[in-house]
N, C-alpha and C. Protein backbone atom coordinates (compact mmCIF):
# COMPACT_ATOMS: atom_id res chain seq x y z
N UNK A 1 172.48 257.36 -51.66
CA UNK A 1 172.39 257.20 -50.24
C UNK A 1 172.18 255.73 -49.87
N UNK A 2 171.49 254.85 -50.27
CA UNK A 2 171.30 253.86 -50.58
C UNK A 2 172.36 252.60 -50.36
N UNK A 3 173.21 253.13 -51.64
CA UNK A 3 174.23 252.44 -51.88
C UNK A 3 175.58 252.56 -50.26
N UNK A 4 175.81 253.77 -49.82
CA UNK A 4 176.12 254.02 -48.68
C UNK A 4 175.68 253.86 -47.35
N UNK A 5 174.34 252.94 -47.35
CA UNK A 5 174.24 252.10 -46.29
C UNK A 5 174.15 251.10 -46.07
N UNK A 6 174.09 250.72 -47.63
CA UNK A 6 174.50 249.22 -47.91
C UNK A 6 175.71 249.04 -47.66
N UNK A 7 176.68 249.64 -48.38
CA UNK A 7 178.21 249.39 -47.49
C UNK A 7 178.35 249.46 -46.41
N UNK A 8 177.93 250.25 -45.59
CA UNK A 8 178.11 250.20 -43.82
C UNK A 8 177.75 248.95 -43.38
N UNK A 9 176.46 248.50 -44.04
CA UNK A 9 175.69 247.07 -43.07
C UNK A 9 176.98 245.97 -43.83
N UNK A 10 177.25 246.14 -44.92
CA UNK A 10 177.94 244.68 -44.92
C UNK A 10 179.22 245.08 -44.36
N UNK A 11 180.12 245.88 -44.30
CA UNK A 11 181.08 246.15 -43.40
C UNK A 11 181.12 245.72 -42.08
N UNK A 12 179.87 246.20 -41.62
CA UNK A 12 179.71 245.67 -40.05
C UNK A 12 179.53 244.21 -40.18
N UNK A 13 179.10 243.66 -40.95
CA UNK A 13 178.97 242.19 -41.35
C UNK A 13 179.93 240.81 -41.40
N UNK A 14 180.81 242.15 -42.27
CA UNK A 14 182.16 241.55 -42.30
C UNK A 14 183.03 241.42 -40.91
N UNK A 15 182.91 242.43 -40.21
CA UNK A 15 183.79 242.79 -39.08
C UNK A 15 182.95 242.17 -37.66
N UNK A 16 181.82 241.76 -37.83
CA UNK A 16 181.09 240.70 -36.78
C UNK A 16 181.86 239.44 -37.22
N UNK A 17 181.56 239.04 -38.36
CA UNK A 17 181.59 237.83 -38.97
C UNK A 17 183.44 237.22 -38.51
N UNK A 18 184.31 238.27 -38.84
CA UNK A 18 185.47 237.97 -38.67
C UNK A 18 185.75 238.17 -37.68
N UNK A 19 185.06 238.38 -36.42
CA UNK A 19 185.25 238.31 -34.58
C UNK A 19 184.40 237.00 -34.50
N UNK A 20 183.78 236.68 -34.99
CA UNK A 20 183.39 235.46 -34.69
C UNK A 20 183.70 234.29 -35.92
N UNK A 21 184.42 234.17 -36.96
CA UNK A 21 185.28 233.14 -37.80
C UNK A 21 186.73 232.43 -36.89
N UNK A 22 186.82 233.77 -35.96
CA UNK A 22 188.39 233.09 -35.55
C UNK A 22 188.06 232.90 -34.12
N UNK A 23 189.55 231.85 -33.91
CA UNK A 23 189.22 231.34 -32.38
C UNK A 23 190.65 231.86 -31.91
N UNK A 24 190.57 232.69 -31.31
CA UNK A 24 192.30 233.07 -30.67
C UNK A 24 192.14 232.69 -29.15
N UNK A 25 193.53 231.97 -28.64
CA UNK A 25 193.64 231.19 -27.62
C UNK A 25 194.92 232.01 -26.80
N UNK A 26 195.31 232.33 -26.01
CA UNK A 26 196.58 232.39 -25.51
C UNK A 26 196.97 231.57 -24.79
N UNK A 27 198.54 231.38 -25.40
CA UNK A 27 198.89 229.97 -25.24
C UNK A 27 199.96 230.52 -23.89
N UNK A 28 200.71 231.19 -23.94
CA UNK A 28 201.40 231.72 -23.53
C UNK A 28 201.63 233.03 -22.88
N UNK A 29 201.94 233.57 -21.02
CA UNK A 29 201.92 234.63 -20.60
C UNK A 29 202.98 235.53 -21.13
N UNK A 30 202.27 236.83 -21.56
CA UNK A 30 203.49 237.67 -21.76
C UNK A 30 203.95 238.67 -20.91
N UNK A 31 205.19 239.30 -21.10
CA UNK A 31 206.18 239.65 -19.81
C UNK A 31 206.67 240.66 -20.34
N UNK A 32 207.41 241.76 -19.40
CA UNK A 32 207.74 243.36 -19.64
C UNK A 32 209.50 242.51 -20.03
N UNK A 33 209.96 243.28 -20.64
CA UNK A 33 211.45 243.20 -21.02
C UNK A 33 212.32 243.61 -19.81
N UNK A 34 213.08 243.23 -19.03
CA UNK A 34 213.92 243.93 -18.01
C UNK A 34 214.81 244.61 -18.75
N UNK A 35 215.39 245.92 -18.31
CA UNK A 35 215.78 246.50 -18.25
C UNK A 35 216.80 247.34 -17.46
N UNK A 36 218.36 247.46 -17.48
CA UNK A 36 218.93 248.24 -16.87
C UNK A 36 219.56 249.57 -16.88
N UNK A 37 219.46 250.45 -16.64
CA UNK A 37 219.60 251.91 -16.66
C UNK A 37 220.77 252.30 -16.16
N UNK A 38 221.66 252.70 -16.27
CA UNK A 38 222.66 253.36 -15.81
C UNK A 38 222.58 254.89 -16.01
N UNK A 39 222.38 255.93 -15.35
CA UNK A 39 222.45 257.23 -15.91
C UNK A 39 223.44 258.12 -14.73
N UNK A 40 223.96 258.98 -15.83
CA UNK A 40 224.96 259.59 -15.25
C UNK A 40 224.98 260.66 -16.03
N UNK A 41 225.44 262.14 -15.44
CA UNK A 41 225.27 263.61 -15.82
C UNK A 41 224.59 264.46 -15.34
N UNK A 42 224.24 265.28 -16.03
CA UNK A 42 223.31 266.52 -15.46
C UNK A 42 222.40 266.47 -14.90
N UNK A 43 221.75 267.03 -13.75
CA UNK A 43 219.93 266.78 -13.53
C UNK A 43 219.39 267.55 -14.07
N UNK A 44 219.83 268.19 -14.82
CA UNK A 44 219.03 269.43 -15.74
C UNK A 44 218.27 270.73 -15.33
N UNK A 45 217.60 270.84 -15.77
CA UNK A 45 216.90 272.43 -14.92
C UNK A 45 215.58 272.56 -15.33
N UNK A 46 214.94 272.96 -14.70
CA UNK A 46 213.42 273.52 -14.92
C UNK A 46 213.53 274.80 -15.69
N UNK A 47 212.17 275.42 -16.87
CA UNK A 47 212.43 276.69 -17.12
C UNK A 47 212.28 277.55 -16.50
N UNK A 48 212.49 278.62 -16.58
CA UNK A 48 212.32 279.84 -15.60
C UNK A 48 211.24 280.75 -16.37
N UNK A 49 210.35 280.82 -15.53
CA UNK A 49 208.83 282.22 -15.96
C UNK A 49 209.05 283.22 -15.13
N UNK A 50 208.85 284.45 -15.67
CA UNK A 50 208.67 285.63 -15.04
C UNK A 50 207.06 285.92 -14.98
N UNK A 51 206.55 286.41 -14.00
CA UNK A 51 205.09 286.09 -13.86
C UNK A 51 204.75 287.58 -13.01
N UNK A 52 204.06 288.60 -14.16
CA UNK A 52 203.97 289.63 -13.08
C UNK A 52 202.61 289.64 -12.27
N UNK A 53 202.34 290.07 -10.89
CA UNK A 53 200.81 289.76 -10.55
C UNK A 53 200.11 291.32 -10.83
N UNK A 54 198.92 291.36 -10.36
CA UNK A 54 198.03 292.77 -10.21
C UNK A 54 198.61 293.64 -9.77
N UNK A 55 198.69 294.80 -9.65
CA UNK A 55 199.37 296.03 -9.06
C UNK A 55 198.01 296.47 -7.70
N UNK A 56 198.41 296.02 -6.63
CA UNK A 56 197.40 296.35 -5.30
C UNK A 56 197.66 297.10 -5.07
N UNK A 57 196.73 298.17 -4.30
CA UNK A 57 197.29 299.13 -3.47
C UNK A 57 196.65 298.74 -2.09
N UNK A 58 196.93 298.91 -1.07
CA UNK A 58 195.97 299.11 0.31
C UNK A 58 196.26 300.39 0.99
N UNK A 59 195.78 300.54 1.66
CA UNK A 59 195.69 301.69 2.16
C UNK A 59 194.41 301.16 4.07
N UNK A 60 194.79 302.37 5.08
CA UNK A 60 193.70 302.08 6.31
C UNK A 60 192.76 303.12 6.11
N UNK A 61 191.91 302.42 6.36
CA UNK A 61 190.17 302.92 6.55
C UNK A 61 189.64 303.18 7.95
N UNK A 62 189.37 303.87 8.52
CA UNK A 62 188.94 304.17 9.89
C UNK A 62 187.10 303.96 9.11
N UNK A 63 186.51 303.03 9.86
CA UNK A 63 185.07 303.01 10.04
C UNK A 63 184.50 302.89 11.43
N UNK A 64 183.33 303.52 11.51
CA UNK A 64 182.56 304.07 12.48
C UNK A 64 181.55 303.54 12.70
N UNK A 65 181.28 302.32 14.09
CA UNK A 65 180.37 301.53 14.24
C UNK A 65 179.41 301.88 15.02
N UNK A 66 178.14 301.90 14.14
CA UNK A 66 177.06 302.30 15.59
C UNK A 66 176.87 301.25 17.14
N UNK A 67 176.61 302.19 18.25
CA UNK A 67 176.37 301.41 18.95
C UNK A 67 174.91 301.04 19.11
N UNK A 68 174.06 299.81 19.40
CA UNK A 68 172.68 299.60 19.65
C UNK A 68 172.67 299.20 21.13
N UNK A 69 171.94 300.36 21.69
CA UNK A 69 171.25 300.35 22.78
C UNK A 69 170.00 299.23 23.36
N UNK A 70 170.28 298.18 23.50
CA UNK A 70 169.28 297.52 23.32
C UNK A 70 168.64 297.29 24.88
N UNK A 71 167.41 297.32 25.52
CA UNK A 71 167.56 297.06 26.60
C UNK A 71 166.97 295.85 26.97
N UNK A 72 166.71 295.37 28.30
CA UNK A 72 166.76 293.71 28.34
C UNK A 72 165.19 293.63 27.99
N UNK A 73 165.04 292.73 27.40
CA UNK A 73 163.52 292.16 27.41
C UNK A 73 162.40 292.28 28.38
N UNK A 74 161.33 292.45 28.03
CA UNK A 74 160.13 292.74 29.05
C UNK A 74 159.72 291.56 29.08
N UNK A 75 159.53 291.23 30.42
CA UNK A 75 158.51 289.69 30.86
C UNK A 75 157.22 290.05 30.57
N UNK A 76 156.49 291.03 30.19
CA UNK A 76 154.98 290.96 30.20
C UNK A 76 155.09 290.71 28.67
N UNK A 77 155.91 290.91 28.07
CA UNK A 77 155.81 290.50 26.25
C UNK A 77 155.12 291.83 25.60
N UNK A 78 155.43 293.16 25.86
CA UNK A 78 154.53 293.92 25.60
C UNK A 78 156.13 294.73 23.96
N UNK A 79 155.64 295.31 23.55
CA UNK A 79 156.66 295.57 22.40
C UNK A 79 157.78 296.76 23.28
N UNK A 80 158.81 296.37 22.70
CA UNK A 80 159.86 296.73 22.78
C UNK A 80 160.71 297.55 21.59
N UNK A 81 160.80 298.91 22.14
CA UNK A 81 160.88 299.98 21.10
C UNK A 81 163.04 299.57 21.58
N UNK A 82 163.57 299.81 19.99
CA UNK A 82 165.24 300.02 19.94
C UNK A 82 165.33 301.12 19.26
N UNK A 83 166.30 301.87 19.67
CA UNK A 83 166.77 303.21 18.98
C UNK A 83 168.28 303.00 18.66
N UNK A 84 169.14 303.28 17.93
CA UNK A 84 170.16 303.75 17.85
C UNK A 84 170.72 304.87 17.94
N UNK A 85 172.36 305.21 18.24
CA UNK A 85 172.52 306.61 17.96
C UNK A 85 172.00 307.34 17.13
N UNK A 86 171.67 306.99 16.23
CA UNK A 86 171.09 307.28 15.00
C UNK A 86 169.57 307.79 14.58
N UNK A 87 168.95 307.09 15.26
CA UNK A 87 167.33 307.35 15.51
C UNK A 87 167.33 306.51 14.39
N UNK A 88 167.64 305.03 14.02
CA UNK A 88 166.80 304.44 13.88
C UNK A 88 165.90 303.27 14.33
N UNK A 89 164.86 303.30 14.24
CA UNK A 89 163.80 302.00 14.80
C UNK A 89 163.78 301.12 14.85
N UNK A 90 163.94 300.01 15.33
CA UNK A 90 163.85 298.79 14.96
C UNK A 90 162.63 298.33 16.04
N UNK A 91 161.85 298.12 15.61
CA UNK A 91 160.18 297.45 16.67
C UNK A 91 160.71 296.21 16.92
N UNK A 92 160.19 295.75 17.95
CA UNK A 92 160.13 294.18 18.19
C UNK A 92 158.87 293.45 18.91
N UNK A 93 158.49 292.84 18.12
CA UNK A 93 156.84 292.60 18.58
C UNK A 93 157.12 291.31 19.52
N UNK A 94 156.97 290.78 20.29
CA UNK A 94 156.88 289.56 21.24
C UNK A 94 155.39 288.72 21.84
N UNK A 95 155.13 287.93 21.38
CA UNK A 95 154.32 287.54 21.90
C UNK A 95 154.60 286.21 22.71
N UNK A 96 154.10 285.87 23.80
CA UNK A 96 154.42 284.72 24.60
C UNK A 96 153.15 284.32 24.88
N UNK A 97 152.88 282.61 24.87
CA UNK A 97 151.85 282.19 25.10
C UNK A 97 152.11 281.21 26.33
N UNK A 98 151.61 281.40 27.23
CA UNK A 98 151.81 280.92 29.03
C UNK A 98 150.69 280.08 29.01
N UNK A 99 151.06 279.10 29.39
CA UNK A 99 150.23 277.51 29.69
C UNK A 99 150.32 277.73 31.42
N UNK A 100 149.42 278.24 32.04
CA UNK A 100 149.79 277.96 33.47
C UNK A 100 149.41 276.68 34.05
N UNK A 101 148.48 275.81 33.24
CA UNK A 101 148.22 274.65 33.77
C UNK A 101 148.97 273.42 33.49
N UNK A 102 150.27 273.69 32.91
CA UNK A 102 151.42 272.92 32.12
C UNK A 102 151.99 272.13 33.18
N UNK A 103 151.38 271.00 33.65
CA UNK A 103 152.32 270.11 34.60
C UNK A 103 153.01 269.00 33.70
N UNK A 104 154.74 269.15 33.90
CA UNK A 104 155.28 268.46 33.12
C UNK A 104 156.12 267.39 34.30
């Protein structure tokens, strides 16, 4: 094991050492090759997939919405009983707190 990290450190040693032994300069900008194309023939074709999806069915649903009877709010804040067709309850507790001396 030893011996195998001794080779790694001088490897890296070597490969520091030889990024920093040389001095590379560019002397000169380099440039894409021009190029001219002539093409002529086929445009070819895309492949063709057959792609089957899920098998859906739908079908109509008649659903049946309750109506809620709700009636308007009480100014004294006292609870307010809701019924539905249904008979069910829904309470509503209200409390209001009246500042009568509130000059704004």
């Amino acid at each position: 094991m030893g011996k195998v990290i001794a080779g790694i450190v001088v490897l890296v040693i070597i490969i520091f050492g030889g990024l920093y032994l040389f001095d590379v300069d560019q002397e000169e900008e380099g440039s894409l090759p021009s190029v001219e194309v002539d093409v002529e023939g086929d445009a070819g074709s895309l492949p063709e997939y057959e792609v089957r999806g899920p098998e859906v069915e739908t079908r109509e649903v008649t659903v049946e919405v309750p109506v809620v009877d709700a009636p308007e709010d009480d100014a004294d804040g006292e609870e307010t009983e809701l019924v539905d067709d249904e008979g069910i309850n829904a309470d509503v507790d209200a409390e209001v707190d009246v500042d009568e001396n509130n000059n704004r």
